[in-house]
Structure formats: C-alpha cells, structure tokens
PDB file of N, CA and C in Angstrom:
ATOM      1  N   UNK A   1     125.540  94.943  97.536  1.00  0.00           N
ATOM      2  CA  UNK A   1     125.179  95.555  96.274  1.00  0.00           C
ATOM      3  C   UNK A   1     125.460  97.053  96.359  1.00  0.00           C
ATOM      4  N   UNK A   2     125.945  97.490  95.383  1.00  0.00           N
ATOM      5  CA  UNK A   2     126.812  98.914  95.329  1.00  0.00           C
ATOM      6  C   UNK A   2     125.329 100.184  94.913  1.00  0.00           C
ATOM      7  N   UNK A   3     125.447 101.035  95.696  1.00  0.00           N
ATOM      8  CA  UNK A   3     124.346 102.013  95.479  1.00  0.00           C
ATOM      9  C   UNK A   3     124.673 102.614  93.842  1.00  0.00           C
ATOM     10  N   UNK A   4     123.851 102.869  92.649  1.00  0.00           N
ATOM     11  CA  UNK A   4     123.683 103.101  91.973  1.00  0.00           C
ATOM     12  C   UNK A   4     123.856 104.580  91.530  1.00  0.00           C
ATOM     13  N   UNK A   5     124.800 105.039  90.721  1.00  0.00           N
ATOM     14  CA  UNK A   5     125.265 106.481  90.363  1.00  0.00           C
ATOM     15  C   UNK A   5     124.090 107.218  90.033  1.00  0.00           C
ATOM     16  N   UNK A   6     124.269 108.526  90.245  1.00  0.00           N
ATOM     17  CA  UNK A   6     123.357 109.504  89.731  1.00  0.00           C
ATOM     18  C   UNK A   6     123.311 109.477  88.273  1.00  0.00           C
ATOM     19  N   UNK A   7     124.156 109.028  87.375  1.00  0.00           N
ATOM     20  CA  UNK A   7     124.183 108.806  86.074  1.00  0.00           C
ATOM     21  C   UNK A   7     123.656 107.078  85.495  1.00  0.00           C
ATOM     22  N   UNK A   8     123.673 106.336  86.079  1.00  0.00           N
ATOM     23  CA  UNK A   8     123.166 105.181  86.470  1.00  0.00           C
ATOM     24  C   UNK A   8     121.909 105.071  86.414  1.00  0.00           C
ATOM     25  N   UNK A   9     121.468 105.862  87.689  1.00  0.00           N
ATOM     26  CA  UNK A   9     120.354 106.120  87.993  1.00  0.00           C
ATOM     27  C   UNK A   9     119.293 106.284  87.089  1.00  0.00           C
ATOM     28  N   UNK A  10     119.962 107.697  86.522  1.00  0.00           N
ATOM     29  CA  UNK A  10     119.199 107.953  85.274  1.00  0.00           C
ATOM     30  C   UNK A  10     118.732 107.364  84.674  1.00  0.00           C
ATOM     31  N   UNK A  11     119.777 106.897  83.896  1.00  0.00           N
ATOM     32  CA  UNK A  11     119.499 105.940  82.936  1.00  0.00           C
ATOM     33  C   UNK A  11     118.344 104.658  83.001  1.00  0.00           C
ATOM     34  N   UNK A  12     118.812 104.062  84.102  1.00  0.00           N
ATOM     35  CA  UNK A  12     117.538 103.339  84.269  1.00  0.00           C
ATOM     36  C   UNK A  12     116.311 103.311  84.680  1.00  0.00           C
ATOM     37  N   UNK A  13     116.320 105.151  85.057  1.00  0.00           N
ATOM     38  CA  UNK A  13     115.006 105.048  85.576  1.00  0.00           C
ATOM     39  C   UNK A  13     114.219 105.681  84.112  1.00  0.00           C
ATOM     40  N   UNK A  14     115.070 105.718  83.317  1.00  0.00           N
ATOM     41  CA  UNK A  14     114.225 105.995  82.007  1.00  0.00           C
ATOM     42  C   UNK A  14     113.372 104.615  81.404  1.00  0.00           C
ATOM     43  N   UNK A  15     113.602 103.404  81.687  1.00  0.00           N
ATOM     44  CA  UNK A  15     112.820 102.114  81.645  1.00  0.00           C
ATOM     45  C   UNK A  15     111.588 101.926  82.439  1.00  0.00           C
ATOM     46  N   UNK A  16     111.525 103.238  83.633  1.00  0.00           N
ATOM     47  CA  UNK A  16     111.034 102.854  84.292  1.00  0.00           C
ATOM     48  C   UNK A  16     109.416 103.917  84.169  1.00  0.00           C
ATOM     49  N   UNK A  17     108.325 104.064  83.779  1.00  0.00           N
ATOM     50  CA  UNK A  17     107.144 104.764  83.335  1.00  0.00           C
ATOM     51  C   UNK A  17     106.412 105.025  84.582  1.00  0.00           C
ATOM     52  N   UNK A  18     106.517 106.383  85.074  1.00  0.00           N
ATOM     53  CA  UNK A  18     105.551 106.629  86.165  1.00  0.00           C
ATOM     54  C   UNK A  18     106.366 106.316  87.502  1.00  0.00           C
ATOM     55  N   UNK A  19     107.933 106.274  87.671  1.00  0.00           N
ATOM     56  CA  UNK A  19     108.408 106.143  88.787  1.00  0.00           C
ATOM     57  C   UNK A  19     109.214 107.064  88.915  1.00  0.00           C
ATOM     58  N   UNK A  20     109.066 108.101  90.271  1.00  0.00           N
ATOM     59  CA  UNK A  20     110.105 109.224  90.731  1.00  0.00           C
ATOM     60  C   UNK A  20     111.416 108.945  92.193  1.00  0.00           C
ATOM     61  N   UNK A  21     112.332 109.804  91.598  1.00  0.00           N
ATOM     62  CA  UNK A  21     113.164 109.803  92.715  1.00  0.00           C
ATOM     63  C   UNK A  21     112.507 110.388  93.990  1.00  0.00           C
ATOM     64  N   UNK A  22     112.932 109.713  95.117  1.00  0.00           N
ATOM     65  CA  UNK A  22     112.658 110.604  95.929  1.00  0.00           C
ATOM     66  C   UNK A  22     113.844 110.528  97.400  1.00  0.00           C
ATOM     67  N   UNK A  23     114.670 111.383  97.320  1.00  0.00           N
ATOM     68  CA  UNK A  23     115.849 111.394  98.250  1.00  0.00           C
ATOM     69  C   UNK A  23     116.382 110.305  97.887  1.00  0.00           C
ATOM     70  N   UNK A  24     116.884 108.922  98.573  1.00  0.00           N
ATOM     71  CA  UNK A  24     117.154 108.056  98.651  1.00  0.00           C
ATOM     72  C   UNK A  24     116.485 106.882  98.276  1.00  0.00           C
ATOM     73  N   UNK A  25     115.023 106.489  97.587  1.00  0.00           N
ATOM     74  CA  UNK A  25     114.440 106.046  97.114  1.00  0.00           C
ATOM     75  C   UNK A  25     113.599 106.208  95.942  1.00  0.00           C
ATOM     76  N   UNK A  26     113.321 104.983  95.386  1.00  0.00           N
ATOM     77  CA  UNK A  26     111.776 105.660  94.184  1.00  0.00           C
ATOM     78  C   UNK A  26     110.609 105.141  94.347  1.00  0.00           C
ATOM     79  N   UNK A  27     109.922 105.636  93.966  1.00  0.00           N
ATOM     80  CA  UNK A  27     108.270 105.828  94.076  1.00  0.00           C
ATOM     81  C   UNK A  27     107.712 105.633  92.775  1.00  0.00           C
ATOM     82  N   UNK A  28     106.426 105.116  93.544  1.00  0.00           N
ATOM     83  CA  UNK A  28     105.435 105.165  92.305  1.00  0.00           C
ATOM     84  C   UNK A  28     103.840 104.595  92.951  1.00  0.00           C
ATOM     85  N   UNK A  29     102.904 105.576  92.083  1.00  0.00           N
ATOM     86  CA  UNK A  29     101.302 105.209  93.028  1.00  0.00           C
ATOM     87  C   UNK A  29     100.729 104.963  91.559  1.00  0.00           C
ATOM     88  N   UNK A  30     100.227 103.762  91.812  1.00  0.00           N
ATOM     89  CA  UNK A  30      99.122 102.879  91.146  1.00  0.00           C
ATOM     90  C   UNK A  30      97.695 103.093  91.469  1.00  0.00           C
ATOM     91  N   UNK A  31      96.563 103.366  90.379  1.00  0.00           N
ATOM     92  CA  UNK A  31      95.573 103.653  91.119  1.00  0.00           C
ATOM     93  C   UNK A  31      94.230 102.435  90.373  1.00  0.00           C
ATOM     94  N   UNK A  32      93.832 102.043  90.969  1.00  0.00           N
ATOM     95  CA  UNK A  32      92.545 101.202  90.096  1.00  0.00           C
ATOM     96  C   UNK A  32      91.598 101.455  90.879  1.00  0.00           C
ATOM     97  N   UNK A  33      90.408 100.959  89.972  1.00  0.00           N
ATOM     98  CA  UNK A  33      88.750 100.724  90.390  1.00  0.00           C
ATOM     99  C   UNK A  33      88.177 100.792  91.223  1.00  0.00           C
ATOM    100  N   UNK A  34      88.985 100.071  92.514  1.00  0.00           N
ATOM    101  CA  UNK A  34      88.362  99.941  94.093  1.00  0.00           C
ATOM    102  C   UNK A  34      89.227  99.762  94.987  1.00  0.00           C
ATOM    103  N   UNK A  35      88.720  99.213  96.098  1.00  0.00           N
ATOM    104  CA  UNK A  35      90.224  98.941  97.251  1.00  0.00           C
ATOM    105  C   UNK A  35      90.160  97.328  96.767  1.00  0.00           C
ATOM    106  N   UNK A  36      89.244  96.328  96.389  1.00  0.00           N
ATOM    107  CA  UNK A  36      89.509  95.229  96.114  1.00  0.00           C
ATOM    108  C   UNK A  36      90.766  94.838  95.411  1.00  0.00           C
ATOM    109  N   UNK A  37      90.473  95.761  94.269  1.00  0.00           N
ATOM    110  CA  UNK A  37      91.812  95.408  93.287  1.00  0.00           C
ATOM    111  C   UNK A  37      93.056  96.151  93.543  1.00  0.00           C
ATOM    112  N   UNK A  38      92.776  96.916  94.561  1.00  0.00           N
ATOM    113  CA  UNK A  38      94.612  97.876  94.878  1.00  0.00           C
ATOM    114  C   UNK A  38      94.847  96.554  95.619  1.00  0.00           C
ATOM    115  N   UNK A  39      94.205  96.292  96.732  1.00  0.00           N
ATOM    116  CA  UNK A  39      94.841  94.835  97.458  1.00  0.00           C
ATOM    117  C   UNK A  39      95.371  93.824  96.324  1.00  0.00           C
ATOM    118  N   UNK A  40      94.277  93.197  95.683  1.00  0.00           N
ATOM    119  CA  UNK A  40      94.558  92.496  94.961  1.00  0.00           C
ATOM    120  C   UNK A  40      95.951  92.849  94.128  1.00  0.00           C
ATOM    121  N   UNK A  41      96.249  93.696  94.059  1.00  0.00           N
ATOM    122  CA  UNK A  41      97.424  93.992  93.264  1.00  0.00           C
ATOM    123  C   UNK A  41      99.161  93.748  94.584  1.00  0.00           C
ATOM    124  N   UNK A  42      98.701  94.510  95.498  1.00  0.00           N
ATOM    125  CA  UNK A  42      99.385  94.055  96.653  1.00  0.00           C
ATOM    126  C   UNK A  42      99.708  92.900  96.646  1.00  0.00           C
ATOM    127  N   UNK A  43      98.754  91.904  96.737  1.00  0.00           N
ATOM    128  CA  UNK A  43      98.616  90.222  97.543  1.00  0.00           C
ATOM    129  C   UNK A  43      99.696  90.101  95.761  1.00  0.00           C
ATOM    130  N   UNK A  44      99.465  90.409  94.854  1.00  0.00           N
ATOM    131  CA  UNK A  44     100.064  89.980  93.672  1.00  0.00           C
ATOM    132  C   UNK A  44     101.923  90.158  93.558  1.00  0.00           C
ATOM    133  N   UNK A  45     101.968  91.247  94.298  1.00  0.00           N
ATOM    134  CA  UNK A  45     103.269  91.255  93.961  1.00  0.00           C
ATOM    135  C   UNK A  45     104.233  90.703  95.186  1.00  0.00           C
ATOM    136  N   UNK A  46     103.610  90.027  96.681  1.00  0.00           N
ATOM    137  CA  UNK A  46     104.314  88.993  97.706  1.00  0.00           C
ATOM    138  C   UNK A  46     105.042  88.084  96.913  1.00  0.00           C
ATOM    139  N   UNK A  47     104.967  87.227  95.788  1.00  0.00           N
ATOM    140  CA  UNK A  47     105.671  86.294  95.540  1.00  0.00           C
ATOM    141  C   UNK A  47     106.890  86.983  95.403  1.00  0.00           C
ATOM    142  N   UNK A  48     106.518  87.746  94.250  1.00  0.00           N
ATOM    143  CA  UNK A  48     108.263  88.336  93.408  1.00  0.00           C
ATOM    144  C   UNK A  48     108.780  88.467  94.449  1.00  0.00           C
ATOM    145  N   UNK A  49     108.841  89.579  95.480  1.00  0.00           N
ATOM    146  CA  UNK A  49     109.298  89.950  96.412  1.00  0.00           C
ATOM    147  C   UNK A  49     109.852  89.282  97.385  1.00  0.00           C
ATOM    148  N   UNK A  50     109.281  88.233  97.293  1.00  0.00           N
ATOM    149  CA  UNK A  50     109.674  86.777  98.290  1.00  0.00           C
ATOM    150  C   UNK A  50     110.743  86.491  98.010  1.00  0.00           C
ATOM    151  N   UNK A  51     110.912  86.352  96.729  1.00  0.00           N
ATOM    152  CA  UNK A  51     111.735  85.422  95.774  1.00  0.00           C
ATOM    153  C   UNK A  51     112.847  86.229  95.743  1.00  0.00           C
ATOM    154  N   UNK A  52     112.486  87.530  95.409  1.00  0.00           N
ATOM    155  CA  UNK A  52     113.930  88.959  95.422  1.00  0.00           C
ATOM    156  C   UNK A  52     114.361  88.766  97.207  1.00  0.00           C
ATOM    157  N   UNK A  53     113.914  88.703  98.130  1.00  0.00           N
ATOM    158  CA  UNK A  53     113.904  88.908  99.122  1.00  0.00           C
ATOM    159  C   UNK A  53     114.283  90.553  99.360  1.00  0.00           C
ATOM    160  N   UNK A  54     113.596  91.170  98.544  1.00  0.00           N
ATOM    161  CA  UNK A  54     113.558  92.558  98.347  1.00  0.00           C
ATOM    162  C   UNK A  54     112.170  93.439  98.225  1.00  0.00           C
ATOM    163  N   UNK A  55     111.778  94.158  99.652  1.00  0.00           N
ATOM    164  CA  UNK A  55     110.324  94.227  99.792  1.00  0.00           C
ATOM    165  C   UNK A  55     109.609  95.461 100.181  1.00  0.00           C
ATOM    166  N   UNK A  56     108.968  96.503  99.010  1.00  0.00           N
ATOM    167  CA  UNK A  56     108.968  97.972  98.604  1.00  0.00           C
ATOM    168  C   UNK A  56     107.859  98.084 100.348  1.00  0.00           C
ATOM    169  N   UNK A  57     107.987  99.377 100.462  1.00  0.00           N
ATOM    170  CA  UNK A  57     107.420 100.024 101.462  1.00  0.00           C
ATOM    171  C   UNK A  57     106.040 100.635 100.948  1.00  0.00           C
ATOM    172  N   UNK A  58     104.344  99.578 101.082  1.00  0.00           N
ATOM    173  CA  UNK A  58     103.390  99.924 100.554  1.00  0.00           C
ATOM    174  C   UNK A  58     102.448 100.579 101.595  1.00  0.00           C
ATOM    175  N   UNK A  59     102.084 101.708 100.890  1.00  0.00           N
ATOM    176  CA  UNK A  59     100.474 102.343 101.132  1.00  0.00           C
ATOM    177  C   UNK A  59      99.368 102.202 100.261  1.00  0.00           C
ATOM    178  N   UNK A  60      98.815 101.868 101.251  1.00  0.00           N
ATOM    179  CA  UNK A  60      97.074 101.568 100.285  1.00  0.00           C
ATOM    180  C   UNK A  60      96.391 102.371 101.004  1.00  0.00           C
ATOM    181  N   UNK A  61      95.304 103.884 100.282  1.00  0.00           N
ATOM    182  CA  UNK A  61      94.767 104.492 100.254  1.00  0.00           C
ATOM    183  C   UNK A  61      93.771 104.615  99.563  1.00  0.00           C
ATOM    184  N   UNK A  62      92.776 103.586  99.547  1.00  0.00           N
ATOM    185  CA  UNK A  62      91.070 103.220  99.341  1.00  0.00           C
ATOM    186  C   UNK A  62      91.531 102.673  97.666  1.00  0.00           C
ATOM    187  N   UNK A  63      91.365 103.110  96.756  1.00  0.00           N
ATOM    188  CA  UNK A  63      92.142 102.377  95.393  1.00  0.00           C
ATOM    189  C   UNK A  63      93.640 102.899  94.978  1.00  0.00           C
ATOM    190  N   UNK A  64      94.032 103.448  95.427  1.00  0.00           N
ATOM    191  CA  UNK A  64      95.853 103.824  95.241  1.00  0.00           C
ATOM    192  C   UNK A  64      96.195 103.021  96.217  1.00  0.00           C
ATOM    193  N   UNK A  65      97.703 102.381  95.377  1.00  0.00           N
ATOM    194  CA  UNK A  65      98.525 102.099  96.188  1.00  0.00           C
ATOM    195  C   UNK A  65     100.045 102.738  95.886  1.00  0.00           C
ATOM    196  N   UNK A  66     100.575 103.074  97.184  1.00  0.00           N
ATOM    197  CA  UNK A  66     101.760 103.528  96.719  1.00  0.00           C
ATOM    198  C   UNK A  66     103.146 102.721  97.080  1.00  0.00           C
ATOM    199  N   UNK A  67     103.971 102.601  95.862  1.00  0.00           N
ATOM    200  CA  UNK A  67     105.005 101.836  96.428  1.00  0.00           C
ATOM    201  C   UNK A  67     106.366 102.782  96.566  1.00  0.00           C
ATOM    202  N   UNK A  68     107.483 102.270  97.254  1.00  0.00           N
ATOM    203  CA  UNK A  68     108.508 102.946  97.546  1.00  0.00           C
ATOM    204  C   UNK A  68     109.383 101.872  97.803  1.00  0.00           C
ATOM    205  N   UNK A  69     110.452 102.061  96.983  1.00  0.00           N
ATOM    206  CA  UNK A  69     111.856 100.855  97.033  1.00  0.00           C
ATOM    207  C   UNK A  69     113.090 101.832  97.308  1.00  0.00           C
ATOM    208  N   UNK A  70     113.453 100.875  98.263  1.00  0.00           N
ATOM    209  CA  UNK A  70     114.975 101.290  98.778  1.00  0.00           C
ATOM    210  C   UNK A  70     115.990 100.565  99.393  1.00  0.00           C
ATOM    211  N   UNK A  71     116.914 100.266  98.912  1.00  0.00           N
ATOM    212  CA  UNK A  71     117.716  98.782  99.671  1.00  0.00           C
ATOM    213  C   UNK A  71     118.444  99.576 101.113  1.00  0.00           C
ATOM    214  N   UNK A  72     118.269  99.430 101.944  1.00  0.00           N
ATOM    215  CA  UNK A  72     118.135 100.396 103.378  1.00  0.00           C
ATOM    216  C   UNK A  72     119.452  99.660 103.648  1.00  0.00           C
ATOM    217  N   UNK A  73     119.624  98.675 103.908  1.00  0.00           N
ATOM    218  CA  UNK A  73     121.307  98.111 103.663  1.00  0.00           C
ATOM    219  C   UNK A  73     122.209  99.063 103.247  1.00  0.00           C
ATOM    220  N   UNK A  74     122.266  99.466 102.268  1.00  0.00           N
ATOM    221  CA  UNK A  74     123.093 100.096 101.398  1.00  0.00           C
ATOM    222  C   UNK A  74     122.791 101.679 101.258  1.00  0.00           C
ATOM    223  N   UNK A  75     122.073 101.999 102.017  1.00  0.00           N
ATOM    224  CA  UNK A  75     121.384 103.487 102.281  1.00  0.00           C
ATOM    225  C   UNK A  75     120.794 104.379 101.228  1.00  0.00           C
ATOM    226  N   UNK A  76     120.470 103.288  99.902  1.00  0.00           N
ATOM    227  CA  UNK A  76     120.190 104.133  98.463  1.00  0.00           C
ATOM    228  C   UNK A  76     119.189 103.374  98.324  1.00  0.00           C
ATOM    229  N   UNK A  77     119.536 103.616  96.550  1.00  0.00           N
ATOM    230  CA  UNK A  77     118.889 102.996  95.207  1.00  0.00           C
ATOM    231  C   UNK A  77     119.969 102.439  95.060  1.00  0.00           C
ATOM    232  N   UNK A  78     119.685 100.537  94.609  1.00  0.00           N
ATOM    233  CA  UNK A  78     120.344 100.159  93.872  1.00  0.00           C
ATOM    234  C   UNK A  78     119.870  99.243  93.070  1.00  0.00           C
ATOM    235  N   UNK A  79     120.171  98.708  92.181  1.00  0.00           N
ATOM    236  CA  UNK A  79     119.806  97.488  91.064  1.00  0.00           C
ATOM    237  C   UNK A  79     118.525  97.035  91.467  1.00  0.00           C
ATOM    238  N   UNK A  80     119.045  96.368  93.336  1.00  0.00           N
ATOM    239  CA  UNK A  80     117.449  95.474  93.597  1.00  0.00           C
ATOM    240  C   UNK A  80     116.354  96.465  93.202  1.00  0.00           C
ATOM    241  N   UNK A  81     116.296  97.806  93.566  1.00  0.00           N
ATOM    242  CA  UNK A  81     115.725  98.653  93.711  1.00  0.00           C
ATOM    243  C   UNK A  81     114.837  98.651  92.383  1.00  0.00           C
ATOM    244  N   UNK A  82     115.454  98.663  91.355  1.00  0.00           N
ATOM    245  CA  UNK A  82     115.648  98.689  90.030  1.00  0.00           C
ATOM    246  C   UNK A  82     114.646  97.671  89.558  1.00  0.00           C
ATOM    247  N   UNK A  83     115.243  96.415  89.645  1.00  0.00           N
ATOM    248  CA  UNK A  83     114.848  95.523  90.117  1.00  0.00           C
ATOM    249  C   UNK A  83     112.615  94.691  90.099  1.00  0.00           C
ATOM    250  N   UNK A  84     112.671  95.141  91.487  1.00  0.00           N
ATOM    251  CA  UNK A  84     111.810  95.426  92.088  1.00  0.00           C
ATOM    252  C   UNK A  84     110.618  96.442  91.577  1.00  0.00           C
ATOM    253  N   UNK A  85     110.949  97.393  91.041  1.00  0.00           N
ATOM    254  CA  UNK A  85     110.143  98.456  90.218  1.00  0.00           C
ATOM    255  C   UNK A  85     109.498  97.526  88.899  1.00  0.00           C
ATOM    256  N   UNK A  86     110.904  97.168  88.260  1.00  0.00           N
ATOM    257  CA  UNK A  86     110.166  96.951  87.368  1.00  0.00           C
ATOM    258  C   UNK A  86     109.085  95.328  87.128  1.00  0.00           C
ATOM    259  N   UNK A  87     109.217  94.631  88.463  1.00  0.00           N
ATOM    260  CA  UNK A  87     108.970  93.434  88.891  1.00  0.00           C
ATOM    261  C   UNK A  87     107.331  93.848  88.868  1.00  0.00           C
ATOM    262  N   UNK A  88     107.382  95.420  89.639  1.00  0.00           N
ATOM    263  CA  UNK A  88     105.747  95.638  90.076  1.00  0.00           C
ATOM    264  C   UNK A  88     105.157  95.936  88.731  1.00  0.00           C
ATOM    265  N   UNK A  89     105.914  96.702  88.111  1.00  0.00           N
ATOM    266  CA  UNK A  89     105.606  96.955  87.011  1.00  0.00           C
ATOM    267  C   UNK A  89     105.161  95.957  85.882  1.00  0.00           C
ATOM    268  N   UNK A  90     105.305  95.015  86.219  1.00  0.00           N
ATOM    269  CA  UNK A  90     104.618  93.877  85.608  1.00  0.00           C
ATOM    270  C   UNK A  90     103.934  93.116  86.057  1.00  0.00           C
ATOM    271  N   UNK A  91     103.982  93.012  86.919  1.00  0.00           N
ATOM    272  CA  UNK A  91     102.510  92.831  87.652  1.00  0.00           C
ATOM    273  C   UNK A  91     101.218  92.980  87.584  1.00  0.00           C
ATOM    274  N   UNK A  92     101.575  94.811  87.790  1.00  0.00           N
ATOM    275  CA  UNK A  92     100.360  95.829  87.305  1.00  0.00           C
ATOM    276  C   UNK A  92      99.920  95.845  85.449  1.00  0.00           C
ATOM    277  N   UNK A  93     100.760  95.357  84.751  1.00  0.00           N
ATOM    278  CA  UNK A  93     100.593  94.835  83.408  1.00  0.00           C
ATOM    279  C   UNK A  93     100.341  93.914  82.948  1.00  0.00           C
ATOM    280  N   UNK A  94     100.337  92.616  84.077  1.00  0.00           N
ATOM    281  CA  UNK A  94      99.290  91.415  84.104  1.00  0.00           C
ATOM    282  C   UNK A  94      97.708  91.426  84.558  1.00  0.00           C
ATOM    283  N   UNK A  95      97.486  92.491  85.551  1.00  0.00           N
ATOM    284  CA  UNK A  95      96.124  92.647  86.023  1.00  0.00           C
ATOM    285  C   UNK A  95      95.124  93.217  84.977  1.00  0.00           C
ATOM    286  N   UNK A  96      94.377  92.741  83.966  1.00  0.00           N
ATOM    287  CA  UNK A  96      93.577  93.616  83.238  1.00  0.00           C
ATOM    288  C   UNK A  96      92.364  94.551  83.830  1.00  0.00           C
ATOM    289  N   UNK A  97      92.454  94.779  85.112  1.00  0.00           N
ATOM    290  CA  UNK A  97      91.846  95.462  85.722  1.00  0.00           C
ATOM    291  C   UNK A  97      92.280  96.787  85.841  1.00  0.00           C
ATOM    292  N   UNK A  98      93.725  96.679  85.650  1.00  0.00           N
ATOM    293  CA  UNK A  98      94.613  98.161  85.926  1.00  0.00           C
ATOM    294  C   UNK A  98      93.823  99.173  85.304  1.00  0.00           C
ATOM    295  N   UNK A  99      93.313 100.358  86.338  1.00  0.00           N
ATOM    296  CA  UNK A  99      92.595 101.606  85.696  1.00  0.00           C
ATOM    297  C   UNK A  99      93.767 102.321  84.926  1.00  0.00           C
ATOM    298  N   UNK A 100      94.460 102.359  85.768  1.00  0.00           N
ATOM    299  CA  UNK A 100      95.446 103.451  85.249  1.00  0.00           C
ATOM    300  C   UNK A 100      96.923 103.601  86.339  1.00  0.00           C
ATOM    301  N   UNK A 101      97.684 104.059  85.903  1.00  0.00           N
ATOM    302  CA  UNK A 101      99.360 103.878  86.719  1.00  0.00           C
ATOM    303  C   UNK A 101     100.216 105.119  86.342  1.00  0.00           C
ATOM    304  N   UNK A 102     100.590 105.910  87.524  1.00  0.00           N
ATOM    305  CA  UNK A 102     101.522 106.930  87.125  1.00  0.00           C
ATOM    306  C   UNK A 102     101.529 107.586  88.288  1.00  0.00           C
ATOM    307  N   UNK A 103     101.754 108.888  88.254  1.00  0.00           N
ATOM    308  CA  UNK A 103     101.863 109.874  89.978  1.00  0.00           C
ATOM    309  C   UNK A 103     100.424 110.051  89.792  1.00  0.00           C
ATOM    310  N   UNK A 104      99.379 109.889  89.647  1.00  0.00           N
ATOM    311  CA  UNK A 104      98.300 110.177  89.871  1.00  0.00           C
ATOM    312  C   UNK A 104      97.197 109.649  89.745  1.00  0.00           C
TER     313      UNK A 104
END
C-alpha cells in the first residue's frame, strides 16, 4: 500500500474530527468517565483491527486513551491508516458513554 501524499493526506484527514499529524503518523486521545470505559473502548475496537489486520499503537492513561496509526511497513500514513481512524472513530460513536473526543 502506497504512503499517502501530503495533498492526500489532507484531504482526508479533513473527514477525520479530532485527529493530528504527527511526523509519520496520526493521533488522536479519547477521553471518558473512568478507566472502565477507556478500556472498554479499547477491548471494543480488537475486532475491527483484527479484521483490518491493522493495529493503532494505544495508551491508556486512567480515562484517556490515546491512539496512534501508522502502517510501519510502508514507513507513513496510508489508507489503512485512514482506514483505521476512522474505524475507531466509530466505535467511539457507538459507545453512549463517550464523555467527550478530541486532543483533550
């Protein structure tokens, strides 16, 4: 899979609400209620990921969790990347627990 243009990029990361570049990857920290439901949100998004066989680099920090996608294969951002974001991103839009989602 072909790493994704800086104009590319763009573009799709405008679909994407609350996710930043960062060098060679993107980011994004989710924050809810407790550590129950940051896990719970974790344990939620193993399937997709299974299924993508494409699998973001998580921190959980008491109710934040932070994710980070990068197809390390290909030394970028690409589609899966893409992908994958917006996979969590629905996820976190199935949980009606979600406090809140963005850099902070």
């Amino acid at each position: 899979m072909a790493l994704l243009t800086p104009v590319e990029l763009t573009e799709k990361m405008k679909g994407l609400e609350g996710w930043t570049r960062e060098a060679k990857a993107i980011r994004k920290e989710f924050v809810f209620r407790d550590f129950p439901e940051a896990v719970l949100f974790v344990s939620a998004l193993v399937s997709g990921a299974e299924d993508a066989d494409h699998h973001p680099d998580i921190e959980i920090h008491y109710k934040r969790v932070v994710l980070v996608y990068s197809t390390h294969s290909e030394g970028g951002i690409t589609e899966k990347d893409i992908a994958g974001a917006a996979m969590a991103d629905a996820v976190a839009g199935s949980l009606p627990h979600l406090e809140e989602f963005g850099d902070g």
